[in-house]
PDB file of N, CA and C in Angstrom:
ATOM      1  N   UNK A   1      -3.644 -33.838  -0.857  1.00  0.00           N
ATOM      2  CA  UNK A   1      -4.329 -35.110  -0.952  1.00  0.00           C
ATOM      3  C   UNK A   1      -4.123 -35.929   0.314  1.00  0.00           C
ATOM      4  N   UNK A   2      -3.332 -35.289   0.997  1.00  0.00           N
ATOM      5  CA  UNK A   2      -3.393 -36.220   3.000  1.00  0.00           C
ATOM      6  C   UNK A   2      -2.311 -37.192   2.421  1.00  0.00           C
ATOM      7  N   UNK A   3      -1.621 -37.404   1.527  1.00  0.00           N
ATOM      8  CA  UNK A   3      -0.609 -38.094   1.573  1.00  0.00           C
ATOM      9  C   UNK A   3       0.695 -37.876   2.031  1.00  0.00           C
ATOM     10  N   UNK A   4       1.842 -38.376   2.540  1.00  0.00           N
ATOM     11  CA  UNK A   4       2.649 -38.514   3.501  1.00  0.00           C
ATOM     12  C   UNK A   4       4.130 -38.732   2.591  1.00  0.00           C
ATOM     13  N   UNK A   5       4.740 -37.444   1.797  1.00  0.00           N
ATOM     14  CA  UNK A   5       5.367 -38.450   0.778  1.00  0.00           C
ATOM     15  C   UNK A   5       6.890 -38.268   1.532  1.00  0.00           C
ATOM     16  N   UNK A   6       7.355 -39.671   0.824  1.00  0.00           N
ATOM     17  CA  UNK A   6       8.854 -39.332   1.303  1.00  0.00           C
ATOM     18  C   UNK A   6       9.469 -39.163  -0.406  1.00  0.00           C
ATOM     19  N   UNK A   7      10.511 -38.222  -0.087  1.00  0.00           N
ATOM     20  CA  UNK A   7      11.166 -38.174  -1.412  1.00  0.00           C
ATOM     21  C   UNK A   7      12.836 -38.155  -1.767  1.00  0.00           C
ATOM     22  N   UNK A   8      13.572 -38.745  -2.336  1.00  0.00           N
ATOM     23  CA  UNK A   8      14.974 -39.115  -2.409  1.00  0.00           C
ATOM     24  C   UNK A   8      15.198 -38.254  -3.790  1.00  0.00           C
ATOM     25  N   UNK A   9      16.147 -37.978  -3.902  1.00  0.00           N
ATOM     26  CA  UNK A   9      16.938 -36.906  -4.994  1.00  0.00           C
ATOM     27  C   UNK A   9      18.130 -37.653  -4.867  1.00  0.00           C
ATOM     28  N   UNK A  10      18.738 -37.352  -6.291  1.00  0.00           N
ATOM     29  CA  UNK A  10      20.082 -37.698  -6.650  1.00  0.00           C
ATOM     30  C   UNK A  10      20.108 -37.039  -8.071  1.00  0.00           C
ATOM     31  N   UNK A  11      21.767 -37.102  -8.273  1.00  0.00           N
ATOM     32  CA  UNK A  11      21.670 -35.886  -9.614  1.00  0.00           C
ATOM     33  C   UNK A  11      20.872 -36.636 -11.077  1.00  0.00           C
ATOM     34  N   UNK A  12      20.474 -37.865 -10.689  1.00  0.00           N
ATOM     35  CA  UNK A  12      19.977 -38.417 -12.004  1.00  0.00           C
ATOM     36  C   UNK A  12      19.042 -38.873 -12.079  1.00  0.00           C
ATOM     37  N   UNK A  13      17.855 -38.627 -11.039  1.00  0.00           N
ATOM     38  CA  UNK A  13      16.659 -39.579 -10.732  1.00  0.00           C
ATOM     39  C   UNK A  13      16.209 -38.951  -9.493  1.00  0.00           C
ATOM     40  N   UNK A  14      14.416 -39.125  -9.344  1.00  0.00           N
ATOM     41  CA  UNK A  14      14.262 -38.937  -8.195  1.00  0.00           C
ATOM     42  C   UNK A  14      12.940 -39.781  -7.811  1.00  0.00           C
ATOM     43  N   UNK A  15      13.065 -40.238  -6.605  1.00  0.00           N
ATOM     44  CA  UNK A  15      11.801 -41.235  -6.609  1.00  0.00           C
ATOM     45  C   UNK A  15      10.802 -40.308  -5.487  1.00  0.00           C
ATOM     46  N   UNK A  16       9.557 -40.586  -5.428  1.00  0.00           N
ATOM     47  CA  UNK A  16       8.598 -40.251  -4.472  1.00  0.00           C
ATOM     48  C   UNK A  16       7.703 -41.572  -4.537  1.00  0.00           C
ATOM     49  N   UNK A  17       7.549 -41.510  -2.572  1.00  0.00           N
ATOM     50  CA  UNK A  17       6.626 -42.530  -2.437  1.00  0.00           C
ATOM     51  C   UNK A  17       5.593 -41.830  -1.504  1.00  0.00           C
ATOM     52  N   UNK A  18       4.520 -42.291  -2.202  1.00  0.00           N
ATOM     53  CA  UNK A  18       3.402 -41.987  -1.105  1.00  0.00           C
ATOM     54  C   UNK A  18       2.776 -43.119  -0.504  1.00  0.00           C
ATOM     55  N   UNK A  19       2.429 -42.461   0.655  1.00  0.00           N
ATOM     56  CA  UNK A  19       1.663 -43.061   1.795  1.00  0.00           C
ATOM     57  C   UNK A  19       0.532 -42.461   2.262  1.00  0.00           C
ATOM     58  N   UNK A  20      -0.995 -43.221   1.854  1.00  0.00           N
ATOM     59  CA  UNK A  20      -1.932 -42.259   2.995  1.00  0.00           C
ATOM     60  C   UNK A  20      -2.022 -43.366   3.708  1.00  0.00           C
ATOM     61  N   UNK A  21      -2.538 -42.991   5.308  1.00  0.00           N
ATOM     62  CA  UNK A  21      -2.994 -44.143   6.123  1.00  0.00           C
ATOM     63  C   UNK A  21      -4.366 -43.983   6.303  1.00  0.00           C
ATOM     64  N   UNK A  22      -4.755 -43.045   5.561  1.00  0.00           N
ATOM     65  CA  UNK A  22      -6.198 -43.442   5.714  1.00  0.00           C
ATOM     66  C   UNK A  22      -7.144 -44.419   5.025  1.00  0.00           C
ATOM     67  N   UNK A  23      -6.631 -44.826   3.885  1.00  0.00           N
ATOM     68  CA  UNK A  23      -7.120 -45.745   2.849  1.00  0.00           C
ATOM     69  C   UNK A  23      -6.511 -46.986   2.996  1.00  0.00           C
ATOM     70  N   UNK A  24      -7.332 -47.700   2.311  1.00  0.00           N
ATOM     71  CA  UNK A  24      -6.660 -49.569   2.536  1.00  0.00           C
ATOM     72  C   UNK A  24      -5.986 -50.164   1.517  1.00  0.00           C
ATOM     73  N   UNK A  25      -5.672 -48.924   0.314  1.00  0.00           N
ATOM     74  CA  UNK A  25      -5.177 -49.341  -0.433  1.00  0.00           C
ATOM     75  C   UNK A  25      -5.021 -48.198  -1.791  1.00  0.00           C
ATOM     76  N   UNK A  26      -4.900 -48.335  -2.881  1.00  0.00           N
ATOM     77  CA  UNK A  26      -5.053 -47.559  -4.038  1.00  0.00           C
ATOM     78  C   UNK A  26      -6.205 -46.876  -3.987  1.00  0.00           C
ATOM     79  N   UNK A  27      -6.027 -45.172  -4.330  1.00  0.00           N
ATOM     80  CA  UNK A  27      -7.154 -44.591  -4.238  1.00  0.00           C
ATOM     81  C   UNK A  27      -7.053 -43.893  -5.650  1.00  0.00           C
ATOM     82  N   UNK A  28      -7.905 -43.275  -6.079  1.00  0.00           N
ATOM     83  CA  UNK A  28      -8.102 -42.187  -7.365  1.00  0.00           C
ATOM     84  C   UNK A  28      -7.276 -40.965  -7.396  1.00  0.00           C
ATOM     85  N   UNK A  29      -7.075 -40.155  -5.629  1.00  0.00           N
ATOM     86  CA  UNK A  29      -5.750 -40.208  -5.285  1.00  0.00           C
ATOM     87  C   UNK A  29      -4.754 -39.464  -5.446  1.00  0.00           C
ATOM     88  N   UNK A  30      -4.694 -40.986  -5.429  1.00  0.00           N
ATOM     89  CA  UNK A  30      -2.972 -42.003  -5.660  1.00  0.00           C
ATOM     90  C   UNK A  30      -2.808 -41.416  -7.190  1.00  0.00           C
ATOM     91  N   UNK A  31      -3.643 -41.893  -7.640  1.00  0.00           N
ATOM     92  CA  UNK A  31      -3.588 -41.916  -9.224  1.00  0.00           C
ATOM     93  C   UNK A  31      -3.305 -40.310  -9.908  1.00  0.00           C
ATOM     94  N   UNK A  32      -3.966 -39.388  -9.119  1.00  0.00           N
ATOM     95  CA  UNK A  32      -3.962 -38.107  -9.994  1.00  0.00           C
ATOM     96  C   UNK A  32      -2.950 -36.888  -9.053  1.00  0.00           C
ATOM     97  N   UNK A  33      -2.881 -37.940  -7.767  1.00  0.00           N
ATOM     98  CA  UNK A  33      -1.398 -37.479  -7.423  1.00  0.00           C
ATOM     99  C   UNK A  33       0.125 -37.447  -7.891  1.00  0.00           C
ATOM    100  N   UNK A  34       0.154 -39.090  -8.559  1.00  0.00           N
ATOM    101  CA  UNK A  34       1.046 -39.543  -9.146  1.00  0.00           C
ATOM    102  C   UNK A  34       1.117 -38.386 -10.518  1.00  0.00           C
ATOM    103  N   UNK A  35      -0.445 -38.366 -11.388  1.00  0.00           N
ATOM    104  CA  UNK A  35      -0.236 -37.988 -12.865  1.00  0.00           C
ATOM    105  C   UNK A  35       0.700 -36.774 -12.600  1.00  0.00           C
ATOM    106  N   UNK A  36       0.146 -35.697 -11.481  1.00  0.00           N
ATOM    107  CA  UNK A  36       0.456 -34.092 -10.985  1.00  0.00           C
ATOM    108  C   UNK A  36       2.551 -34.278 -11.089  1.00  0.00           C
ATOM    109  N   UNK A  37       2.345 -35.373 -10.449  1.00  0.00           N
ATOM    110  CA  UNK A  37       4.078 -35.410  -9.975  1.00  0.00           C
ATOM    111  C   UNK A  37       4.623 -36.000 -11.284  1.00  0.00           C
ATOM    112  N   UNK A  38       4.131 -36.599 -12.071  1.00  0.00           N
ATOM    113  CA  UNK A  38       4.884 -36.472 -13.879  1.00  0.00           C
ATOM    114  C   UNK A  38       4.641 -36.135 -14.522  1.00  0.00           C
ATOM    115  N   UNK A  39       3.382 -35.085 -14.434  1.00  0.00           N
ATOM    116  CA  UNK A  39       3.525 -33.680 -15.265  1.00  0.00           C
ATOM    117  C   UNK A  39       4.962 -32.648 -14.846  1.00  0.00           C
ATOM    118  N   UNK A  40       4.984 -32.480 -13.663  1.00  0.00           N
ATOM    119  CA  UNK A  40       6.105 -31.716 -12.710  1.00  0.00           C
ATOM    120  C   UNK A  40       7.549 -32.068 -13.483  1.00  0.00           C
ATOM    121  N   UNK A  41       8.043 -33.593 -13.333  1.00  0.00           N
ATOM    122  CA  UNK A  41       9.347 -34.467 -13.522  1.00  0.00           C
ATOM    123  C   UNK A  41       9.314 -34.000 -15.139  1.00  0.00           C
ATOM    124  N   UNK A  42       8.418 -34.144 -15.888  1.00  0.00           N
ATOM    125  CA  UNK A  42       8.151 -34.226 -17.404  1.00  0.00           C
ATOM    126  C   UNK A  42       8.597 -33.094 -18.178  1.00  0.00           C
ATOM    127  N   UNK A  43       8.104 -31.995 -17.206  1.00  0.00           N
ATOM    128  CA  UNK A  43       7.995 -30.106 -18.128  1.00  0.00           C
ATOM    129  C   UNK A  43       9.474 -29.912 -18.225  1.00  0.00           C
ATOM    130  N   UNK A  44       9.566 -29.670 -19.297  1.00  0.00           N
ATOM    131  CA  UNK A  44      10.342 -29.181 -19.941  1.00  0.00           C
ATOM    132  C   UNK A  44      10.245 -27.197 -20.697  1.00  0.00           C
ATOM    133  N   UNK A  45      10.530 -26.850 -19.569  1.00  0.00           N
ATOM    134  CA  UNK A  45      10.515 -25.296 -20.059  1.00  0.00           C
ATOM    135  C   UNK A  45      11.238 -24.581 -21.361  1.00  0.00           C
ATOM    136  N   UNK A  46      12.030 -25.334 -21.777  1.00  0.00           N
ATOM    137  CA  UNK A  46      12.188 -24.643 -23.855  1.00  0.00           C
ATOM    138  C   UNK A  46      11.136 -24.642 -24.588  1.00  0.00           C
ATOM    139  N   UNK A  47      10.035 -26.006 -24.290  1.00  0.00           N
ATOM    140  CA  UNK A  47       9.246 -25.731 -25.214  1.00  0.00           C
ATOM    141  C   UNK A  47       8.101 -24.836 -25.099  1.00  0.00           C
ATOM    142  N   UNK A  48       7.937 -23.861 -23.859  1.00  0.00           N
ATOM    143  CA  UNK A  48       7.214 -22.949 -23.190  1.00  0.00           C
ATOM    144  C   UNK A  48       7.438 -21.014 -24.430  1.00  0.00           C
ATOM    145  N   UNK A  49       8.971 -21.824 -24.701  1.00  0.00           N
ATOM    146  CA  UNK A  49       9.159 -20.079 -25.031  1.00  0.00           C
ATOM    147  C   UNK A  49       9.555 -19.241 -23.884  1.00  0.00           C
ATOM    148  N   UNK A  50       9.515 -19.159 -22.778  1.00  0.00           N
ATOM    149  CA  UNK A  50       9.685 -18.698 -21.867  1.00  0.00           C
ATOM    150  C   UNK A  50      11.310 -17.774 -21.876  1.00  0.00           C
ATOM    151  N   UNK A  51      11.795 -17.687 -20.508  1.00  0.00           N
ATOM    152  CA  UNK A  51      13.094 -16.699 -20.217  1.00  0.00           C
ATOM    153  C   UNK A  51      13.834 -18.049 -19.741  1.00  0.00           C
ATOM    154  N   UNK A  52      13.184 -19.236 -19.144  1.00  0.00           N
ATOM    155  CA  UNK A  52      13.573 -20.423 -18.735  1.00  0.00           C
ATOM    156  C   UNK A  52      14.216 -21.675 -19.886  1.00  0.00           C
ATOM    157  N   UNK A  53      15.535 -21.186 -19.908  1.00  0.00           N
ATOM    158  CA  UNK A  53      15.744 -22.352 -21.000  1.00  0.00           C
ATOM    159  C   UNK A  53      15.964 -24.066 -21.100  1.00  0.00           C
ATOM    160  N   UNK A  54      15.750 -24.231 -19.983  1.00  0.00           N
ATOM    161  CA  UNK A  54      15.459 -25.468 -19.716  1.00  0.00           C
ATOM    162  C   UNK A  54      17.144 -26.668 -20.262  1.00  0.00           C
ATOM    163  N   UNK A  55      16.600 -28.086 -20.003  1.00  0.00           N
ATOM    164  CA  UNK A  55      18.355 -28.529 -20.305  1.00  0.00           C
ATOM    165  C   UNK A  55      18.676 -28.951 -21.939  1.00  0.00           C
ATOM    166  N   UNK A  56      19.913 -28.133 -21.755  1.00  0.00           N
ATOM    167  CA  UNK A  56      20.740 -28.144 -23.051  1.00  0.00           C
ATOM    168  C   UNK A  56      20.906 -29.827 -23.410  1.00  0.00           C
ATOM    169  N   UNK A  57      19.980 -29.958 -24.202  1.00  0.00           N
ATOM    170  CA  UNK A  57      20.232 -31.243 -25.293  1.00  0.00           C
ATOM    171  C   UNK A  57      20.858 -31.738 -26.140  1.00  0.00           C
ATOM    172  N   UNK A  58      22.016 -30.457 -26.302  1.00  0.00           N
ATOM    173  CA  UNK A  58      23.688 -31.133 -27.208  1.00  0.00           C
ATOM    174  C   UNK A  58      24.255 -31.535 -26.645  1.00  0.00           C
ATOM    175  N   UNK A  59      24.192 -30.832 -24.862  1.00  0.00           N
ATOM    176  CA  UNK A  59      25.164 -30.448 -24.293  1.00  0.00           C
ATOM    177  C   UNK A  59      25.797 -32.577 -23.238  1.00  0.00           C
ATOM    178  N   UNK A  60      26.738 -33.106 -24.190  1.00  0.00           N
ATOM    179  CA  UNK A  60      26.563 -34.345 -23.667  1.00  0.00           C
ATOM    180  C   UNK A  60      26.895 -34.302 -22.403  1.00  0.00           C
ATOM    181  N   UNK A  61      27.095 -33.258 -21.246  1.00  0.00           N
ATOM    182  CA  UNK A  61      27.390 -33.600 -19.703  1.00  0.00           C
ATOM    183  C   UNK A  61      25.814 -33.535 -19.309  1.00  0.00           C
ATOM    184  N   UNK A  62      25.152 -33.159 -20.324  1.00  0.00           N
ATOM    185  CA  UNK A  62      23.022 -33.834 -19.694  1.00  0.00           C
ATOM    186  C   UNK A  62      22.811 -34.770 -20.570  1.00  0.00           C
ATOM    187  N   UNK A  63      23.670 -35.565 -20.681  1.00  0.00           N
ATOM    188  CA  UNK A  63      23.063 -37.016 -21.731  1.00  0.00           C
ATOM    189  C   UNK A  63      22.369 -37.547 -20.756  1.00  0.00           C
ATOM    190  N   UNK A  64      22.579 -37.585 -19.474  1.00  0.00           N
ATOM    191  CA  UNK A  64      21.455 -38.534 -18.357  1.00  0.00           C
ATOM    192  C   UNK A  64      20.005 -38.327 -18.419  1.00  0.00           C
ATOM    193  N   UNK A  65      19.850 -36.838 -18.937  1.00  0.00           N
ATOM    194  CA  UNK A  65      18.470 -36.760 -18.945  1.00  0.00           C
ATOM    195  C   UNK A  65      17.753 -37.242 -20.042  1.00  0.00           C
ATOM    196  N   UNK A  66      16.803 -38.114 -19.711  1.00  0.00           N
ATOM    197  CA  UNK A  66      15.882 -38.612 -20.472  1.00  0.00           C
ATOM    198  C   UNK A  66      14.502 -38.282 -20.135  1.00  0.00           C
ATOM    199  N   UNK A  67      13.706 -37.691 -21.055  1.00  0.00           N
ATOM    200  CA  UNK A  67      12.739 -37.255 -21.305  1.00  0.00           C
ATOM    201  C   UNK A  67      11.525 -38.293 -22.439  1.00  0.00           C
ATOM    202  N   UNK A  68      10.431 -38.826 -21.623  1.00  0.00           N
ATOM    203  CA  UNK A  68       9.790 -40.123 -22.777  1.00  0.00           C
ATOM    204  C   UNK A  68       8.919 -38.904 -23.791  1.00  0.00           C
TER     205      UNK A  68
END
């Protein structure tokens, strides 16, 4: 999408910001760039069935993760 992202990680959060300089402001985008990147943050691979078991939800050393 020509956007320019910068992105920060930490073990409990991660932010992304985008930047295009070609636009003057909010584009459509923006918007279905953003949705792509919290579908990504969101998936949760247990409920796939998969070989990927994704994070242990008893397990209270992942109580940080929150999932809406």
């Amino acid at each position: 999408a020509w956007h320019h992202p910068d992105i920060t990680a930490s073990y409990a959060w991660v932010e992304v910001r985008l930047t295009n300089h070609a636009a003057k402001g909010i584009t459509d985008k923006d918007f279905e760039l953003a949705k792509k990147i919290e579908d990504v943050v969101q998936w949760q691979p247990a409920k796939e069935g998969g070989a990927l078991e994704g994070t242990p939800l008893t397990d209270q050393r992942f109580a940080y993760v929150k999932y809406d």
